[in-house]
Protein backbone atom coordinates (compact mmCIF):
# COMPACT_ATOMS: atom_id res chain seq x y z
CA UNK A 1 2.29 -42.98 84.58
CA UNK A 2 2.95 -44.41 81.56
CA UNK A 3 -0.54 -45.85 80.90
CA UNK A 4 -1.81 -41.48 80.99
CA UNK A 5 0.63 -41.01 79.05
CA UNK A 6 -0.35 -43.34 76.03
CA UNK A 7 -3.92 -42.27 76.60
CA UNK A 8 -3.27 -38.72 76.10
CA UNK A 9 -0.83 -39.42 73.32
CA UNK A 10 -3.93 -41.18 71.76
CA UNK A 11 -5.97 -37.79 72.18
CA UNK A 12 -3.53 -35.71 71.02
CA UNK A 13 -2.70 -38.28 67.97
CA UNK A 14 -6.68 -38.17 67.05
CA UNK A 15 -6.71 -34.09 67.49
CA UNK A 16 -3.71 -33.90 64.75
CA UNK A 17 -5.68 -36.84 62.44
CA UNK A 18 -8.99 -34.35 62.58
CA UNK A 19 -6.67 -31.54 62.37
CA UNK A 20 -5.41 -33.33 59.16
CA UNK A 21 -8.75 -33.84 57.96
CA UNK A 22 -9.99 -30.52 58.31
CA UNK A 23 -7.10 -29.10 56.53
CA UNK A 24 -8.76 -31.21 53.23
CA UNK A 25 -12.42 -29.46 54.01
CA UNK A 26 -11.84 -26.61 54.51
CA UNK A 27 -10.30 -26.16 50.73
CA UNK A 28 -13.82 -26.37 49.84
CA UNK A 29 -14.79 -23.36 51.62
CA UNK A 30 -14.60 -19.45 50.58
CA UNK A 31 -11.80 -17.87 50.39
CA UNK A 32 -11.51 -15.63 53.69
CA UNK A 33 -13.00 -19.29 55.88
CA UNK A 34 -10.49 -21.28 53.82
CA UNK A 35 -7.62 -19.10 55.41
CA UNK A 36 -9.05 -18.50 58.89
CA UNK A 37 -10.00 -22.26 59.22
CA UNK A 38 -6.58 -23.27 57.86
CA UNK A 39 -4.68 -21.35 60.47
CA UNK A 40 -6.22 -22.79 63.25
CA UNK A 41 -6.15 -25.71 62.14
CA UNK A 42 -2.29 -25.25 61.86
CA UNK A 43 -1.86 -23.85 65.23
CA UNK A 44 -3.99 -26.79 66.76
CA UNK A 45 -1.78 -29.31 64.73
CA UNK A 46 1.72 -27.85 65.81
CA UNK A 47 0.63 -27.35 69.41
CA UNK A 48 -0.75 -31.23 68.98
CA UNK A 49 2.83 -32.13 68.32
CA UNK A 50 4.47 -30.07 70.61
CA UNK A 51 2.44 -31.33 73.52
CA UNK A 52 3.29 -34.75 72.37
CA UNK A 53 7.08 -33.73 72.93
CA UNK A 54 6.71 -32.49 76.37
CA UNK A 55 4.33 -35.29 77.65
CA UNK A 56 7.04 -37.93 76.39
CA UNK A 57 10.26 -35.59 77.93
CA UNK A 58 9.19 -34.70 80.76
CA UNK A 59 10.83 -37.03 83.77
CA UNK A 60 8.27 -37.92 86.62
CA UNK A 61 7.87 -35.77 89.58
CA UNK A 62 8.95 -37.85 92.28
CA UNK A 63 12.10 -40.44 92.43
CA UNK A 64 12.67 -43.49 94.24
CA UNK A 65 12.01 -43.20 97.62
CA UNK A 66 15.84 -43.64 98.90
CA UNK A 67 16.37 -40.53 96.70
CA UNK A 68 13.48 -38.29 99.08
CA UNK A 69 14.22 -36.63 102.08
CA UNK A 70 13.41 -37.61 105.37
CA UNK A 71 11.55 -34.65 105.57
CA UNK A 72 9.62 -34.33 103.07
CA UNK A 73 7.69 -37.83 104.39
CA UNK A 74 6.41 -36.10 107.38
C-alpha cells in the first residue's frame, strides 16, 4: 500500500511543481489569460496538496485478520 502511495505522492508532487511553473508563464500572458490561467492553476495546486493530505491520513481498509469477522471470510 505504501509503495501506491509514494507513487501517487510523486504525481501529485510533479502536478504542484508544473502547477508552480505555470504560475511563472502565465505572467507573461494578457491580462484576462493571466487571471483565468492563474486561478486554475491555484485550484489545481491546493487540491494537489489536499489530496496529498488524505492519501497520507487515510488508514487502510482492512485490519489484521484476527480483527475480521468470521463472516465476512465466507
Amino acid at each position: 500500500m505504501n509503495f501506491i502511495r509514494s507513487l501517487i505522492s510523486v504525481f501529485l508532487i510533479a502536478l504542484l511543481f508544473v502547477s508552480i511553473a505555470g504560475w511563472f508563464w502565465a505572467g507573461d500572458q494578457p491580462s484576462a489569460k493571466m487571471v483565468g490561467s492563474r486561478v486554475v492553476l491555484t485550484l489545481c495546486g491546493v487540491s494537489s496538496l489536499g489530496c496529498l493530505w488524505l492519501l497520507w491520513s487515510a488508514k487502510s481498509g482492512v485490519g489484521s485478520p484476527d480483527q475480521l469477522n468470521r463472516a465476512d471470510l465466507a
